[in-house]
PDB file of N, CA and C in Angstrom:
ATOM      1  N   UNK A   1      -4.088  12.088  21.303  1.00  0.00           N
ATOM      2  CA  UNK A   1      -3.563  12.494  20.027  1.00  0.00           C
ATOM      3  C   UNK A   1      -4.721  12.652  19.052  1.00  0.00           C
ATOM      4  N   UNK A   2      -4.809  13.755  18.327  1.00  0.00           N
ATOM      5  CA  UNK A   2      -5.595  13.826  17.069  1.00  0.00           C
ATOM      6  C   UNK A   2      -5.223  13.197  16.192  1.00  0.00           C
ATOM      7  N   UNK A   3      -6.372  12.786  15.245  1.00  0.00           N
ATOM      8  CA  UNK A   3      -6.348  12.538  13.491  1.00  0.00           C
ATOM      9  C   UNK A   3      -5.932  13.692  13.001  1.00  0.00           C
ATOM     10  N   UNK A   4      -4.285  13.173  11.717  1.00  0.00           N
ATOM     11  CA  UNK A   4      -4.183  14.756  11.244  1.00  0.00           C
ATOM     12  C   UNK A   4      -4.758  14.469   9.584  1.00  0.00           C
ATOM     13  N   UNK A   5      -5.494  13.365   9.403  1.00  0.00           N
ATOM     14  CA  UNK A   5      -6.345  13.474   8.197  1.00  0.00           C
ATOM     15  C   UNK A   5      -7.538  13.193   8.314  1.00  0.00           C
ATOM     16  N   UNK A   6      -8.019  13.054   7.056  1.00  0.00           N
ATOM     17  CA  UNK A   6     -10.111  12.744   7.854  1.00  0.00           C
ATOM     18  C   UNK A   6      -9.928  10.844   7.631  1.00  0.00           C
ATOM     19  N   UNK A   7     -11.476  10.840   8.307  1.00  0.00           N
ATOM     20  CA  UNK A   7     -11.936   9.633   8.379  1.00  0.00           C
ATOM     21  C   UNK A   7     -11.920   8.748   7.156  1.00  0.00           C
ATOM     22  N   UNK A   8     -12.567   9.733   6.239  1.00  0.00           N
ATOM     23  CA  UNK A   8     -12.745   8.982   4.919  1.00  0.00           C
ATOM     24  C   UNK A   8     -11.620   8.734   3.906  1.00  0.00           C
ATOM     25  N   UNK A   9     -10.152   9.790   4.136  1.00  0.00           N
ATOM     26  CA  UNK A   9      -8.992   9.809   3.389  1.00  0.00           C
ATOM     27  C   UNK A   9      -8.350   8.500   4.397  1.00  0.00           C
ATOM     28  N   UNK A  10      -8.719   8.046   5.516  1.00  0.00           N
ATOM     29  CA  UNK A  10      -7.648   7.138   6.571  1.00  0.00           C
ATOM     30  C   UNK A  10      -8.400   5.684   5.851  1.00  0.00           C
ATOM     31  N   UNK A  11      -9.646   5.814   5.442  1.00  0.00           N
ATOM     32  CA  UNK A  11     -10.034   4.881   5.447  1.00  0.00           C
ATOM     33  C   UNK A  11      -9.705   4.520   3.941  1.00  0.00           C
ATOM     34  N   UNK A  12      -9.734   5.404   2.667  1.00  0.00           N
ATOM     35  CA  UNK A  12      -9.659   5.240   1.390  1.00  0.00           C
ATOM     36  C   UNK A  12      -8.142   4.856   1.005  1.00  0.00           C
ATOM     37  N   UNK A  13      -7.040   5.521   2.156  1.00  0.00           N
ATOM     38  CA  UNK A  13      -5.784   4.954   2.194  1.00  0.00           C
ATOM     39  C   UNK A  13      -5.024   3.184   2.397  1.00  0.00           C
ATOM     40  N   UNK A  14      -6.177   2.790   3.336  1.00  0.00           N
ATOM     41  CA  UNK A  14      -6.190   1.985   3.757  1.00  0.00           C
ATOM     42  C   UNK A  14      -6.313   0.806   2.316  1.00  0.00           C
ATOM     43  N   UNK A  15      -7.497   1.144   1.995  1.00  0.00           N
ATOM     44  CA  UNK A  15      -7.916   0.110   0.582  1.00  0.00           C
ATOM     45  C   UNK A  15      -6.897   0.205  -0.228  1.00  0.00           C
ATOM     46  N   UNK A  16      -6.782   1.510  -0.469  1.00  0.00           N
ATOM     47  CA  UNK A  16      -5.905   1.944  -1.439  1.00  0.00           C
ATOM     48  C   UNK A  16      -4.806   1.167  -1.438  1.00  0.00           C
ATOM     49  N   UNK A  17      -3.920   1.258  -0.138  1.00  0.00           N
ATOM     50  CA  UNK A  17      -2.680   0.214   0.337  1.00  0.00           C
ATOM     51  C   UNK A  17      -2.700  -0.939   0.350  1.00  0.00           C
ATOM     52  N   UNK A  18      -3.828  -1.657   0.789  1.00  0.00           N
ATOM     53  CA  UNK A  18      -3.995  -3.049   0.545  1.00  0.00           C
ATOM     54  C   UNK A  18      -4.445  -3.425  -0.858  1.00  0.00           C
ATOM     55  N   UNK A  19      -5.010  -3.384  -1.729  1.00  0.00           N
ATOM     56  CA  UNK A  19      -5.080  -3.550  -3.218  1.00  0.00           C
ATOM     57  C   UNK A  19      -3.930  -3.234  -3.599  1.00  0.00           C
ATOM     58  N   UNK A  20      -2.589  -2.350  -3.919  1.00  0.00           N
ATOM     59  CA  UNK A  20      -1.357  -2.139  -3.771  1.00  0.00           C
ATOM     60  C   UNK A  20      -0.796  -2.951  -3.164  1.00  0.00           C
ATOM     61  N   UNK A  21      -0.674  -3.599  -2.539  1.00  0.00           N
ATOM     62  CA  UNK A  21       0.498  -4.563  -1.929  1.00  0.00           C
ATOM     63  C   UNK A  21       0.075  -5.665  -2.027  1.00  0.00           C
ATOM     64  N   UNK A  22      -1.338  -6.272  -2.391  1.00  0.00           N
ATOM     65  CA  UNK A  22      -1.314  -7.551  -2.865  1.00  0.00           C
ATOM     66  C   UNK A  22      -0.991  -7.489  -4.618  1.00  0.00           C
ATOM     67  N   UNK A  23      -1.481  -6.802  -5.429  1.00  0.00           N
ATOM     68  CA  UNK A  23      -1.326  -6.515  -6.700  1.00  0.00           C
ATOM     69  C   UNK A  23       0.435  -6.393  -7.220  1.00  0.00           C
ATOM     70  N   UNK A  24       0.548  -5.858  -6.145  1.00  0.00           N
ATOM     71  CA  UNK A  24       2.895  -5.344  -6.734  1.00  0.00           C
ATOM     72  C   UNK A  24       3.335  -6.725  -5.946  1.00  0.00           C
ATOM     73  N   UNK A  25       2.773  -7.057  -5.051  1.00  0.00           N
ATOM     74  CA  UNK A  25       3.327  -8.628  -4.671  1.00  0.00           C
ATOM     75  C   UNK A  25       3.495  -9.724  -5.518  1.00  0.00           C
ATOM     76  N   UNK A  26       2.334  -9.777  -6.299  1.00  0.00           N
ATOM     77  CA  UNK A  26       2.364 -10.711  -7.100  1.00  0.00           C
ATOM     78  C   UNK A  26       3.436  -9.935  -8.245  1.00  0.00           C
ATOM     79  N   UNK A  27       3.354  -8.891  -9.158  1.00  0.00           N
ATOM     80  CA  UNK A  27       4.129  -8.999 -10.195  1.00  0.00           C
ATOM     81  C   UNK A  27       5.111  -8.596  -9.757  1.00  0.00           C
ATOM     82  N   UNK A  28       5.823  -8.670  -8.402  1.00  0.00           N
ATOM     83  CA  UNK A  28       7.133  -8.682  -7.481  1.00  0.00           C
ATOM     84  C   UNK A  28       7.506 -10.194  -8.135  1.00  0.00           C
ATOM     85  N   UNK A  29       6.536 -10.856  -7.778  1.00  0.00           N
ATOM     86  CA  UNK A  29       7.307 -12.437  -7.121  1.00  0.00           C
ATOM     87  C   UNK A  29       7.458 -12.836  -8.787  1.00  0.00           C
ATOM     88  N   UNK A  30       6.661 -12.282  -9.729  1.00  0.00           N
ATOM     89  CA  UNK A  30       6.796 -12.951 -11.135  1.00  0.00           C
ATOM     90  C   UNK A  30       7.996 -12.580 -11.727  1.00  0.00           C
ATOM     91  N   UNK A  31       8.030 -11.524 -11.583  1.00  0.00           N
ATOM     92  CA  UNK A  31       9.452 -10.820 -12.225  1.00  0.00           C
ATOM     93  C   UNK A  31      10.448 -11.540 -11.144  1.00  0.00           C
ATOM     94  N   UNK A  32      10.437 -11.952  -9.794  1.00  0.00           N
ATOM     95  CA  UNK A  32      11.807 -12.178  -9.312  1.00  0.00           C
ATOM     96  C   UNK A  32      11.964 -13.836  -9.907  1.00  0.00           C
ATOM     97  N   UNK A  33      10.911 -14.326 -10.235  1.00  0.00           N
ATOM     98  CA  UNK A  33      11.297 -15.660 -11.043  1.00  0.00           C
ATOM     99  C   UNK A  33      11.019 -15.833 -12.628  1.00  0.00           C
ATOM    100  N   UNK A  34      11.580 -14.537 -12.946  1.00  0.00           N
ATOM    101  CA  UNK A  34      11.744 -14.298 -14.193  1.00  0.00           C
ATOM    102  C   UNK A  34      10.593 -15.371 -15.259  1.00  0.00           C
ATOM    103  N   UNK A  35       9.622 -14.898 -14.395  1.00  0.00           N
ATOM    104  CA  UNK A  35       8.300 -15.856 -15.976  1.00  0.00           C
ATOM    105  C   UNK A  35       8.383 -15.038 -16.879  1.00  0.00           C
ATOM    106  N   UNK A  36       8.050 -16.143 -17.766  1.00  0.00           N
ATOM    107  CA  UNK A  36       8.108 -15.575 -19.347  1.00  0.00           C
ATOM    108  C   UNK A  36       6.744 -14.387 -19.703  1.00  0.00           C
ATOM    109  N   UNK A  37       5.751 -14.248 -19.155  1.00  0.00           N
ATOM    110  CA  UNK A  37       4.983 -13.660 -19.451  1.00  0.00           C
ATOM    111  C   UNK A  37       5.552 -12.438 -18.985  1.00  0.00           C
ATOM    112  N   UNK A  38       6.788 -11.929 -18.638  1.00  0.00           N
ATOM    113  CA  UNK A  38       6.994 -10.516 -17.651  1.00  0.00           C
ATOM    114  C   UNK A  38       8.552 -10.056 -18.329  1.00  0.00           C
ATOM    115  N   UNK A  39       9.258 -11.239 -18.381  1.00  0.00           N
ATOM    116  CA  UNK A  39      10.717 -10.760 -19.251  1.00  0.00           C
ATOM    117  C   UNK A  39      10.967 -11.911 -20.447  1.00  0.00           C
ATOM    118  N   UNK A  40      10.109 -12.599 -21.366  1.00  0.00           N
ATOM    119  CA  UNK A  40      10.050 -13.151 -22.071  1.00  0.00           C
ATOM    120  C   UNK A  40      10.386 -12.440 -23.635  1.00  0.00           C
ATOM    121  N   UNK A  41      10.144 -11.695 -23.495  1.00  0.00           N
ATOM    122  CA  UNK A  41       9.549 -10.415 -24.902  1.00  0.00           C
ATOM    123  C   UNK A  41      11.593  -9.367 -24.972  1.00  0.00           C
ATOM    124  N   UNK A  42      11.409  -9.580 -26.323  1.00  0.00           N
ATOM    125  CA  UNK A  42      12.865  -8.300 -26.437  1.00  0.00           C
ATOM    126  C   UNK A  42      12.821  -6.974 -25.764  1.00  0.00           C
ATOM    127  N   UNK A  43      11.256  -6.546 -25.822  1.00  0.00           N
ATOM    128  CA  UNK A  43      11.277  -4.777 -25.173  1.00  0.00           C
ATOM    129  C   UNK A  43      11.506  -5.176 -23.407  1.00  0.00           C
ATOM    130  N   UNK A  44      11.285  -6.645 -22.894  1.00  0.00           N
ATOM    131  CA  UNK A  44      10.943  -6.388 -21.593  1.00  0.00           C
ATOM    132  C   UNK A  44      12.246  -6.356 -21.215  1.00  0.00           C
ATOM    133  N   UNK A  45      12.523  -6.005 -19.769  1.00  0.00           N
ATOM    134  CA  UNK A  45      13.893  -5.905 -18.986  1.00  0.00           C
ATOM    135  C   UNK A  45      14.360  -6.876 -18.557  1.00  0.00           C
ATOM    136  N   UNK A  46      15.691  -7.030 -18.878  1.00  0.00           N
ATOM    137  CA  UNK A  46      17.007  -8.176 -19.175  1.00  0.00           C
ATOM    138  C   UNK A  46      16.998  -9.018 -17.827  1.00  0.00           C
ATOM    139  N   UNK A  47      17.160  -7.988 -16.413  1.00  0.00           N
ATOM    140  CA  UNK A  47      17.588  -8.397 -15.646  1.00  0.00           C
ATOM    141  C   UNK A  47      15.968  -8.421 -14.341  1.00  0.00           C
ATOM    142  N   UNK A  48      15.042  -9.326 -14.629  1.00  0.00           N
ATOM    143  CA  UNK A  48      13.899  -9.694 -13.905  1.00  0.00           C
ATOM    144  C   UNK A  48      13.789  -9.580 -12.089  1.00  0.00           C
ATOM    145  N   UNK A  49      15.354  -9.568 -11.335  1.00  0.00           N
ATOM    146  CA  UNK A  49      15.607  -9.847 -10.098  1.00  0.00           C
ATOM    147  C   UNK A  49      15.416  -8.417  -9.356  1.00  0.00           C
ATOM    148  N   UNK A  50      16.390  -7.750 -10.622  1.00  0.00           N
ATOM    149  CA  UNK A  50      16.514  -6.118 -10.280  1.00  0.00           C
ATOM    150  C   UNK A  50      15.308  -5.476 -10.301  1.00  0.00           C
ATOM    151  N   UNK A  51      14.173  -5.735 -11.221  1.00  0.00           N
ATOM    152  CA  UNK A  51      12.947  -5.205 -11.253  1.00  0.00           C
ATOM    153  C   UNK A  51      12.012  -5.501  -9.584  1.00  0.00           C
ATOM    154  N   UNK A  52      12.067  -6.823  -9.524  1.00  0.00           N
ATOM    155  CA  UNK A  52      11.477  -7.155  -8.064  1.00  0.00           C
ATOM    156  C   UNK A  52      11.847  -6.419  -7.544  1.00  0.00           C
ATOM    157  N   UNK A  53      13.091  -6.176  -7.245  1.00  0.00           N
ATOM    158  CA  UNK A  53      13.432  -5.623  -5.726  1.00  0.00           C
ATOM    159  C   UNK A  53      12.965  -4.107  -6.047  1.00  0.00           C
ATOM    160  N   UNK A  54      12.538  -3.350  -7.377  1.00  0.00           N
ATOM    161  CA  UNK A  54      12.206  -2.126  -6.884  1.00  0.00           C
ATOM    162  C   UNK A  54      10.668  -2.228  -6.472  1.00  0.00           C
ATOM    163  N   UNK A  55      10.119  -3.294  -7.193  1.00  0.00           N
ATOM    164  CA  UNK A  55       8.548  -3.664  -6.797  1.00  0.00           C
ATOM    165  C   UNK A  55       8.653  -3.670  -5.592  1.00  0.00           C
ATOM    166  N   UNK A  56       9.554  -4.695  -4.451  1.00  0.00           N
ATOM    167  CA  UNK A  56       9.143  -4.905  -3.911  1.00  0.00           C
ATOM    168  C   UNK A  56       9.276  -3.690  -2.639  1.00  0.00           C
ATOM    169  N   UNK A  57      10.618  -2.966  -2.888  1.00  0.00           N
ATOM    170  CA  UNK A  57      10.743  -1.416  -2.381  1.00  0.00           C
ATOM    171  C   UNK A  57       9.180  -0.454  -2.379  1.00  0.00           C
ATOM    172  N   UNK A  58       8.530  -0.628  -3.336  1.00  0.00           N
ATOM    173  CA  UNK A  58       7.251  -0.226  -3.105  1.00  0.00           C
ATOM    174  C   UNK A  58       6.160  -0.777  -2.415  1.00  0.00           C
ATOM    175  N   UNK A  59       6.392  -1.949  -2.535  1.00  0.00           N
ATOM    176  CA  UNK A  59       5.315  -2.469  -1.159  1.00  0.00           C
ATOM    177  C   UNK A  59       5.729  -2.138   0.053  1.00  0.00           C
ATOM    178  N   UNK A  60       6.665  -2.127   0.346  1.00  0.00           N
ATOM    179  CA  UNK A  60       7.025  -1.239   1.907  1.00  0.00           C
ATOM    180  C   UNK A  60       6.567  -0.240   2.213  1.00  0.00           C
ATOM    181  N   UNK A  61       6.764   0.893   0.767  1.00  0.00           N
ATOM    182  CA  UNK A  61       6.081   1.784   1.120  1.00  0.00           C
ATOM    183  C   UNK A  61       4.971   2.292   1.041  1.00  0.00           C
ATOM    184  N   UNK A  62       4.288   0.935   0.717  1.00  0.00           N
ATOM    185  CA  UNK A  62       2.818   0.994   0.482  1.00  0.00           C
ATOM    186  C   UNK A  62       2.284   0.560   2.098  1.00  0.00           C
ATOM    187  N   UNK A  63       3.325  -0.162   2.853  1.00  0.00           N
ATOM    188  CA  UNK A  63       2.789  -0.939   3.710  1.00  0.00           C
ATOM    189  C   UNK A  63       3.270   0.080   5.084  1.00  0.00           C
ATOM    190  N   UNK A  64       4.050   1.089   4.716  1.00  0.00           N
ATOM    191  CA  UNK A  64       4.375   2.026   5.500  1.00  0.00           C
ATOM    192  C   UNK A  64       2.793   2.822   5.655  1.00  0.00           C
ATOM    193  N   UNK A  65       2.286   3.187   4.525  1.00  0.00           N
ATOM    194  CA  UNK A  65       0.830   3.902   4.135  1.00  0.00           C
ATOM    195  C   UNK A  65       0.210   3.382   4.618  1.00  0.00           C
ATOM    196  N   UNK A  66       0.227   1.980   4.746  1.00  0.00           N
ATOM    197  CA  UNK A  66      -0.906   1.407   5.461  1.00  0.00           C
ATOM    198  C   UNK A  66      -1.127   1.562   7.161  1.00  0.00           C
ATOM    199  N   UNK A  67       0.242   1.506   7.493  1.00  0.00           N
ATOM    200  CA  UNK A  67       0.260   1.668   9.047  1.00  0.00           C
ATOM    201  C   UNK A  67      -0.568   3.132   9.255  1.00  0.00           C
ATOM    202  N   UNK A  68       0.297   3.653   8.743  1.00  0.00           N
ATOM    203  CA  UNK A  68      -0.416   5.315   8.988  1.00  0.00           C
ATOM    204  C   UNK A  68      -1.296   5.581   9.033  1.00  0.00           C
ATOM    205  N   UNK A  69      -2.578   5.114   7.603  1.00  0.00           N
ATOM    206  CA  UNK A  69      -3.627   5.250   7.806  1.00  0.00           C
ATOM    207  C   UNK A  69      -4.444   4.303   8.771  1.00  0.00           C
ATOM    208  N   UNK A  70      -3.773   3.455   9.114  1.00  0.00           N
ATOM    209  CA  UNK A  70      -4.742   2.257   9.759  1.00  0.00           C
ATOM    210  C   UNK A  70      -4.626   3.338  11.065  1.00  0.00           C
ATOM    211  N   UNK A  71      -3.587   3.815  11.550  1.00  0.00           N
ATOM    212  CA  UNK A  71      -2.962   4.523  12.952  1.00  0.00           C
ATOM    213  C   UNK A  71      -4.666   5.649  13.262  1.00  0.00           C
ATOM    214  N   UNK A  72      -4.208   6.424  11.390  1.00  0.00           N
ATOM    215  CA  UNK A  72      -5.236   7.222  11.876  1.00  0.00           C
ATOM    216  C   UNK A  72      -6.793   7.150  11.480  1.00  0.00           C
ATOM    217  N   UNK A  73      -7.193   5.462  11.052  1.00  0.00           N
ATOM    218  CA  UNK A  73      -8.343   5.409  10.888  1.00  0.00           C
ATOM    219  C   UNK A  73      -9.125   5.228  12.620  1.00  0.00           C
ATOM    220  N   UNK A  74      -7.795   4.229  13.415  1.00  0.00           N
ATOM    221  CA  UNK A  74      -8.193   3.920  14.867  1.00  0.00           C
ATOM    222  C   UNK A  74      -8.237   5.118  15.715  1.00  0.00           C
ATOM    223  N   UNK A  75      -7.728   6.150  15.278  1.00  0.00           N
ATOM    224  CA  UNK A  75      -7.975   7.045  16.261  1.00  0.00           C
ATOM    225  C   UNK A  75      -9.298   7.988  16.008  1.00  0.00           C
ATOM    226  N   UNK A  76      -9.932   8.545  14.946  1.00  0.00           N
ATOM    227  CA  UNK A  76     -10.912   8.401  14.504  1.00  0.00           C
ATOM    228  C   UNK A  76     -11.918   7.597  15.303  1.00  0.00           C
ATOM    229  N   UNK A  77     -11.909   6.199  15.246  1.00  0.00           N
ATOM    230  CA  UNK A  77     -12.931   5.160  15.947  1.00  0.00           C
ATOM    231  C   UNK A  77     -12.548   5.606  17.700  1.00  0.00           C
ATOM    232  N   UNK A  78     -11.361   5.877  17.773  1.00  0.00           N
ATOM    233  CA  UNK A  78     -11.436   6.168  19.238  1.00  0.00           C
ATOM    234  C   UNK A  78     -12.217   7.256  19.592  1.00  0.00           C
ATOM    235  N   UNK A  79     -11.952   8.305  18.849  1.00  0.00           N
ATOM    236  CA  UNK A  79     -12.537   9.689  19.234  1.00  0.00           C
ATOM    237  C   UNK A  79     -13.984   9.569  19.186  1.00  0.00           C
ATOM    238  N   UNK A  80     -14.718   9.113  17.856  1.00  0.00           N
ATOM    239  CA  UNK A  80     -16.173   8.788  17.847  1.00  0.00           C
ATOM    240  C   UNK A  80     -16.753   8.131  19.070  1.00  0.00           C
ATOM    241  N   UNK A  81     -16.135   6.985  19.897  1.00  0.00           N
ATOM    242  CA  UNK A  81     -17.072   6.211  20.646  1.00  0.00           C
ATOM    243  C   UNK A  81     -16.355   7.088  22.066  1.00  0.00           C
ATOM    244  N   UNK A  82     -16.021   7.536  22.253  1.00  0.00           N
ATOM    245  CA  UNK A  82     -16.103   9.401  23.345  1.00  0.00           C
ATOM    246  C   UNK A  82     -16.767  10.029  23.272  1.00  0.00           C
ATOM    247  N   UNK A  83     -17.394  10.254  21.991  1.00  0.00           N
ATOM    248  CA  UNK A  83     -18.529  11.167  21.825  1.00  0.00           C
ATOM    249  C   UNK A  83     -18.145  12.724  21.603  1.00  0.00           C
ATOM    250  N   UNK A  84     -17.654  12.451  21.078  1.00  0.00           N
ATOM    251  CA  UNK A  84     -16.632  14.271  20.367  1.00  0.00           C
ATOM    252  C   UNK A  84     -17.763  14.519  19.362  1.00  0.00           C
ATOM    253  N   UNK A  85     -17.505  15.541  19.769  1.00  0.00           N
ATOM    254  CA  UNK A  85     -18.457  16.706  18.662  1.00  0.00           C
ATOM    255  C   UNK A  85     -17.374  17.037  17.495  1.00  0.00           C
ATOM    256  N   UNK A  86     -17.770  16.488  16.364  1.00  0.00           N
ATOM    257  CA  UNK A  86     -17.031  16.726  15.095  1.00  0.00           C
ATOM    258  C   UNK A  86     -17.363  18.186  14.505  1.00  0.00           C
ATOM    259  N   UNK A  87     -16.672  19.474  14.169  1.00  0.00           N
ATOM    260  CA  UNK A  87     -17.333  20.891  13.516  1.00  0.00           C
ATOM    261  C   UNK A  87     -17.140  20.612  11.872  1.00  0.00           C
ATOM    262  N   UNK A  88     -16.250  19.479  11.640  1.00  0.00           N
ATOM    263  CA  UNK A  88     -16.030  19.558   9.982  1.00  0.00           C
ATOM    264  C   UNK A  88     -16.226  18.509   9.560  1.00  0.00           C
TER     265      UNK A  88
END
């Protein structure tokens, strides 16, 4: 199977996803225990539980991103130590 992105987008995805899913984890878990620093304030949102769960709907699909790129950073490393001639 080919990489259907490059090396450097599989690999920048990768970071990308993991800084993302530790970062929305945490203000997942704050908002689902409603601390005051997150729904304390009149402008913030009433219901703190409902907010988590869309946070945490995004770490999935951050962690979906991650598979993918991890999928196609390894195939990449596979193809290199074969010794493929890269043209691009």
């Amino acid at each position: 199977m080919k990489p259907v992105v490059s090396a450097l987008n599989a690999w920048s995805c990768i970071v990308v996803s993991v800084f993302a899913i530790v970062i929305l984890s945490i203000i997942g878990s704050l908002f689902s225990r409603e601390h005051h620093a997150m729904v304390g304030s009149t402008e913030d949102p009433v219901d703190g539980k409902a907010v988590a769960g869309s946070i945490f709907g995004a770490v999935v699909i951050y962690g979906v991103f991650l598979v993918f790129c991890g999928f196609q950073a390894f195939l990449h490393m596979r193809e290199s130590r074969r010794g493929a001639i890269s043209l691009s």
